[in-house]
Structures are given as C-alpha cells and as structure tokens.
Protein backbone atom coordinates (compact mmCIF):
# COMPACT_ATOMS: atom_id res chain seq x y z
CA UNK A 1 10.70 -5.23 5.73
CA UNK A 2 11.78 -1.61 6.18
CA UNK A 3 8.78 1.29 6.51
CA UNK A 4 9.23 2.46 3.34
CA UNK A 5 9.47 -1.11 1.24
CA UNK A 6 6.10 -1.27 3.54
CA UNK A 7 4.63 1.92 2.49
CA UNK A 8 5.15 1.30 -0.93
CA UNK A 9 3.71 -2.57 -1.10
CA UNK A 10 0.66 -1.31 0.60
CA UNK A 11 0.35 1.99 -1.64
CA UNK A 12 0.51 -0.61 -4.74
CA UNK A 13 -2.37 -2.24 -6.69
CA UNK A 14 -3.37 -4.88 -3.81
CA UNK A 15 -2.60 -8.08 -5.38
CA UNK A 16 -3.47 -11.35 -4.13
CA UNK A 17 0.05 -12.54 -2.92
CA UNK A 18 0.19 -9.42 -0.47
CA UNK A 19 -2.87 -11.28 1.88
CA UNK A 20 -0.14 -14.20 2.07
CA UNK A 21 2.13 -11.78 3.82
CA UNK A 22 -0.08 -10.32 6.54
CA UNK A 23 2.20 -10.97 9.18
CA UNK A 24 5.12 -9.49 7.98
CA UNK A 25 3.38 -6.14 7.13
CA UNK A 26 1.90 -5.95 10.57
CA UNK A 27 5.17 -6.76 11.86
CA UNK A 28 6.61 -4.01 9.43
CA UNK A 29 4.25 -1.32 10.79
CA UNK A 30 5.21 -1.76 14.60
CA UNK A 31 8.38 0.29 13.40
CA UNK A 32 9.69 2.47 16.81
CA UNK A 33 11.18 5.26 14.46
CA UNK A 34 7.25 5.84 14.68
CA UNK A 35 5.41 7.51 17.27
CA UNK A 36 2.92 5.15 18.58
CA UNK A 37 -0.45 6.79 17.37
CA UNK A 38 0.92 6.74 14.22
CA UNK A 39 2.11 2.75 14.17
CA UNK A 40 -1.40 2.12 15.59
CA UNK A 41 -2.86 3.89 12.38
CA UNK A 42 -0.68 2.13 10.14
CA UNK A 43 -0.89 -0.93 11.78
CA UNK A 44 -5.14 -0.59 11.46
CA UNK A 45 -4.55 -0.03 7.67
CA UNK A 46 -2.96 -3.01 7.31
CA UNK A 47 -5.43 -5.14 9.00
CA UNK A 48 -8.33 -3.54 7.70
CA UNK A 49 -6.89 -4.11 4.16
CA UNK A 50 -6.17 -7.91 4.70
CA UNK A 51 -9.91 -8.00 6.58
CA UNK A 52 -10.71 -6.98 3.19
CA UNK A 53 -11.94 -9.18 -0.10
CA UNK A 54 -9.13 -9.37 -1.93
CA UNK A 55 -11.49 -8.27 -5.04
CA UNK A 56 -12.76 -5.22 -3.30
CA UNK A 57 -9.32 -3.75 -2.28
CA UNK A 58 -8.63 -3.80 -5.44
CA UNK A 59 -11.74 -2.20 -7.04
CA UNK A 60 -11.31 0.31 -3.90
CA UNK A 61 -7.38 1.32 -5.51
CA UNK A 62 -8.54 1.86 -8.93
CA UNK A 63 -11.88 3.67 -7.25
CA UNK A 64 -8.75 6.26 -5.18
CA UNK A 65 -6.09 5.81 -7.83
CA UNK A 66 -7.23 5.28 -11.66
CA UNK A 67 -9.73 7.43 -11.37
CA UNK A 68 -9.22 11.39 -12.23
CA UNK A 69 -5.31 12.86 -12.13
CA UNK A 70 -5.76 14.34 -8.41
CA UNK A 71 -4.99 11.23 -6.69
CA UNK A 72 -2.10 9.71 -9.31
CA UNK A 73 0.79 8.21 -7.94
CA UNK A 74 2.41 9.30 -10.54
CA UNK A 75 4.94 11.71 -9.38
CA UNK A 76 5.81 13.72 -12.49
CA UNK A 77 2.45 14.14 -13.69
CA UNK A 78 2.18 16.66 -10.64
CA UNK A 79 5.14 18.10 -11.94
CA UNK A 80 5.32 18.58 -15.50
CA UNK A 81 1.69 17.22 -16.46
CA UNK A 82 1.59 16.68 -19.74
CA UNK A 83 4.57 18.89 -20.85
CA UNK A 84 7.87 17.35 -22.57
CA UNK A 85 9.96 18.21 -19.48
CA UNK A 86 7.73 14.87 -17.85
CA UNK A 87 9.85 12.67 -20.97
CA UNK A 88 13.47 14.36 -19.77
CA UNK A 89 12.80 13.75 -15.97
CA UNK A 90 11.84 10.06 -16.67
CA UNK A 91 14.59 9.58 -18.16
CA UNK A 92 16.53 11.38 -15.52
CA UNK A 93 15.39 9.24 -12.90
CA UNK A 94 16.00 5.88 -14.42
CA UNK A 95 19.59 6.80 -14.87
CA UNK A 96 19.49 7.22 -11.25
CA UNK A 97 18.23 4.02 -10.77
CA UNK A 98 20.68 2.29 -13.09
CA UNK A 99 23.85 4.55 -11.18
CA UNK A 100 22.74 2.64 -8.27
CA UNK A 101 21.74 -0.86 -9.46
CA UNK A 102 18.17 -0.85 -9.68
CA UNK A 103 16.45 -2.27 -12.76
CA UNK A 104 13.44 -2.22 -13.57
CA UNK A 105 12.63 -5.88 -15.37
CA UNK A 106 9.26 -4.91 -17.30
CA UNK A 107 8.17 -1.30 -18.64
CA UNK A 108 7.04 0.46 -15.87
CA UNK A 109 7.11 4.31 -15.12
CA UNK A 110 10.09 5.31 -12.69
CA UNK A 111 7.93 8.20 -10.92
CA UNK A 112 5.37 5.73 -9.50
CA UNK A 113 5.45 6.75 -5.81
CA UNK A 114 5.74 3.08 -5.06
CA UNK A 115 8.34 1.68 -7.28
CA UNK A 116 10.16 5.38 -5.64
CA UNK A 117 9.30 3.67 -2.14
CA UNK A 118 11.27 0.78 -2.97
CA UNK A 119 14.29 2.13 -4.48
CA UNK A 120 14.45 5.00 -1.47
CA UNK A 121 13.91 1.20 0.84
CA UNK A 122 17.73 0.46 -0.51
CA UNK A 123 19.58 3.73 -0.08
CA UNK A 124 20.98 5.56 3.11
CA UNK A 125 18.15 6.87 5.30
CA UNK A 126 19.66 10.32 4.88
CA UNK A 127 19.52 10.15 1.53
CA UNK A 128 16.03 8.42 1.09
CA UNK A 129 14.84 11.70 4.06
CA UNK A 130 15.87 14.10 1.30
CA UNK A 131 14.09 12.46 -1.33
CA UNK A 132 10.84 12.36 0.47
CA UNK A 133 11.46 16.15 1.38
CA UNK A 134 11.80 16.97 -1.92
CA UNK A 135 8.90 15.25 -2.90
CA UNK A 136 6.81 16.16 0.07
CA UNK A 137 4.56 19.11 -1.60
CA UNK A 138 2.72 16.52 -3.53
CA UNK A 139 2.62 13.51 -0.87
CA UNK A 140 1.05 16.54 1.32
CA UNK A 141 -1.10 17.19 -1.15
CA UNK A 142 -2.97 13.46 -1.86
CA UNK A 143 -2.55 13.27 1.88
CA UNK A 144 -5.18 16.59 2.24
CA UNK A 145 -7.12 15.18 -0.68
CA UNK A 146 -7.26 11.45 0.49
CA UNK A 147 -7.96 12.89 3.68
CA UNK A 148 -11.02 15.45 3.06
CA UNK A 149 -12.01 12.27 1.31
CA UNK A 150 -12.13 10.25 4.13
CA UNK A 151 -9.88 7.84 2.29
CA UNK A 152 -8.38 5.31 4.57
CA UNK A 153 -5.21 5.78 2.11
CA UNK A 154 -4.39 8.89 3.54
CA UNK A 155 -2.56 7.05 6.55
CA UNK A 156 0.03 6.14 4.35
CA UNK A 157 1.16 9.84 3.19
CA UNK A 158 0.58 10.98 6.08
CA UNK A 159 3.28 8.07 7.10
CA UNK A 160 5.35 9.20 4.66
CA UNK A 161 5.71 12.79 5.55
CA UNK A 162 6.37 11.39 9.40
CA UNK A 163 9.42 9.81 7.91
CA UNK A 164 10.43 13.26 5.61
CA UNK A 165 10.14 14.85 8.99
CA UNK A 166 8.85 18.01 7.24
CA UNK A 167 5.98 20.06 8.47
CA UNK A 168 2.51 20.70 7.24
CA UNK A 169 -0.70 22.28 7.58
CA UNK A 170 -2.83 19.27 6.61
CA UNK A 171 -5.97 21.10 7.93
CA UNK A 172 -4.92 24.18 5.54
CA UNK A 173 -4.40 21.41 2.86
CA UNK A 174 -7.70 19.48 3.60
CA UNK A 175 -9.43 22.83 3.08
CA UNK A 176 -8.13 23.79 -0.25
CA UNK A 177 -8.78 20.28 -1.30
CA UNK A 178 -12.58 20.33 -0.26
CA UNK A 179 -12.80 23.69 -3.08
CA UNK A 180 -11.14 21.79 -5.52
CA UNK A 181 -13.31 20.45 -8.46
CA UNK A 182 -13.07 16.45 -8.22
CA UNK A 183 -12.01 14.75 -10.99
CA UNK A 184 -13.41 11.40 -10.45
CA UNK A 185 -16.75 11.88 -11.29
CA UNK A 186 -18.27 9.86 -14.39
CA UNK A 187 -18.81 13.42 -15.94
CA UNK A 188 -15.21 14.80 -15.53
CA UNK A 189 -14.08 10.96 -16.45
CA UNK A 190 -16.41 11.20 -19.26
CA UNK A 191 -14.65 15.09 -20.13
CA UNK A 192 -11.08 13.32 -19.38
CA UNK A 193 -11.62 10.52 -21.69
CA UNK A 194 -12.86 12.36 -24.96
CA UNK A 195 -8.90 14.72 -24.42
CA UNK A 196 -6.89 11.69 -24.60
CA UNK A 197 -8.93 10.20 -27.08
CA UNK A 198 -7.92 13.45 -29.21
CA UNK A 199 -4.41 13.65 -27.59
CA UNK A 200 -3.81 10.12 -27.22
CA UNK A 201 -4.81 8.54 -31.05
CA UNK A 202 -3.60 6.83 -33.73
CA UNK A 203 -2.53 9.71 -35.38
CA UNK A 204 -0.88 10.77 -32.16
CA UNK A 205 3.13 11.47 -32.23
CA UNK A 206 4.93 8.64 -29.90
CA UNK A 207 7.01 10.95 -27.94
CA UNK A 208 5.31 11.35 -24.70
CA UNK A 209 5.47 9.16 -21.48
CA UNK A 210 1.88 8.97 -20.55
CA UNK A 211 0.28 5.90 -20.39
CA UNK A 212 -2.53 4.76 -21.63
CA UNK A 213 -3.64 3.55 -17.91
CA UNK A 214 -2.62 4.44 -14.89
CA UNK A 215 -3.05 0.98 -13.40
CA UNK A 216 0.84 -0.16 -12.79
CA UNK A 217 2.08 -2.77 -15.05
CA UNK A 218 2.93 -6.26 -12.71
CA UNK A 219 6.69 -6.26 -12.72
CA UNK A 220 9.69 -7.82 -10.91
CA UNK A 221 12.53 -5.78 -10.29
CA UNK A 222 15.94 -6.28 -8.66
CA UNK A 223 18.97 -4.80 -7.05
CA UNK A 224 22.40 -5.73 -8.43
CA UNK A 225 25.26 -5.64 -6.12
C-alpha cells in the first residue's frame, strides 16, 4: 500500500473492514520517504485507531468531519463554497479521472480529499507532488485547525504536506485557527441547519453539488488499464 492510498483509507469514514487490515497499514506507515519522527507519528495513529472500538472511531470522524464546514474534506467547498463555479470544477475533475481510467462505481463527490488520495496513489509521484502542492493551502489549513484542536487527525495532513514537500507556518496557522469562530457547536449546527433547510428544500432548484450529508457514500471504485 503506497503512503498516499494509506493516507486516504485512514482519512476515510473508519469502517469495520479497515481493523481486518491492521497489519498492512502499519506496514504502510514505516514508509522511508518519511523522516522517522514522522513514521513514528503515523505509525501511532494507526495503532491507536485499530486500539480503538470500531463504533467510537467512527462517532469520533463524524464528531471531526460531519460536523461544521471547517473541517470538510471536501476540497471544493474551501474553494468555491457554495458558488456555481463548485458544479464546473466537479465536473472538471471527474473528466480527469475518466482521461486517466478512474471510475467512480457509485455517486460520490470527486473533491473528497480521500477518494483524491487514491487517484493521486495511481499517478506519477511528480505528478501526484504537484497536486498536493496545489492543494496544500487547505490541507495546511485543517492541519492548524485539527491541530489547535488537539485532534489526533492532524497527523495525517501534516503527512500529507511532508509528501507536497511545501513549507508552512503551522504555529502561524494554529494561531489564526484558535480566533476562528468554531462551527461545530450545537448552536452554530443548530444556525447551519435552519440555511440549508431554506437553501436546501423542496422547492430548491437541483443544480448545485452539495450534498445533503457530508458523510461519504460507501463505494467501490476501479482503475481500468
């Protein structure tokens, strides 16, 4: 399994297969393109999340994930928010995919960082470095916030900018995240939900990309030759 396939699995909702596969992520995280502090932090990720109840990793995702639009994984929605540009680079993107034989088998949104993860898994790693540089403003950023958070996720962004080989003030970052407003709150949850309800009803136009949840779709995907 390369770093990045491994990056993505664990950044995914934890399903139960993934504690059947324990020793293939640890083996995955001893990667020497890392620098050894950092494949000892990935490497205590991993264990800690298969030390975990399958029933709590999964309430801890949707806890750092599903909760507020700070932490999505969700790549466009940093971008474009709710704007129609969002609907243009979607589509964008899963021409990519499709120009390279990747399709995706059940609806799923192309920008989700880890579904990204495992298509950048199957390209060059020049190419898949450029991607992550491109996309490295917002990995730094839910780094800083998971971070400030004392979020055991943050490992994994930080992971990714290691690979992306770009450089960041994460301390800078961690500080402008602690004087941001969270978003996960039952209140601002609570403020959040009555929007959508408004944005998001029956008498809604269909012509945005936003789902309804945030919680990824299961899905098989494959690569054709």
């Amino acid at each position: 399994m390369s770093l990045l396939k491994l990056v993505g699995v664990l950044l995914d909702y934890p399903r139960d297969e993934l504690w059947e596969h324990g020793g293939e992520l640890l083996a995955a995280a001893d990667d020497p393109a890392l620098p050894s502090a950092r494949r000892k932090a990935l490497a205590g990720f991993v264990r800690d999340l298969l030390a975990t109840d399958p029933l709590e990793a999964q309430d801890r995702w949707l806890s750092t994930f599903d909760r507020g639009r700070s932490m999505s994984l969700l790549l466009f929605e940093h971008i474009h928010g709710e704007s129609r540009d969002r609907g243009q680079a979607m589509v964008d993107l899963l021409e990519t995919y499709r120009k390279n034989g990747f399709e995706l088998d059940a609806k799923e949104l192309p920008d989700y960082l880890p579904l990204v993860l495992e298509y950048l898994a199957q390209r060059p790693p020049a190419e898949a470095r450029d991607w992550l540089t491109h996309v490295s403003h917002i990995v730094s950023l839910l780094a800083a916030r998971a971070g400030e958070r004392s979020n055991p996720y943050a490992v994994l962004f930080e992971t990714l900018l290691e690979i992306a080989g770009g450089k960041f003030d994460l301390r800078a970052l961690r500080q402008r995240a602690s004087e941001e407003p969270r978003d996960d709150t039952p209140e601002a949850m609570d403020r959040l939900w009555e929007e959508e309800v408004v944005r998001f009803g029956a008498e809604a136009p269909q012509d945005n990309c936003t789902p309804s949840t945030r919680r990824p779709a299961t899905v098989q995907r494959q690569v054709q030759p």
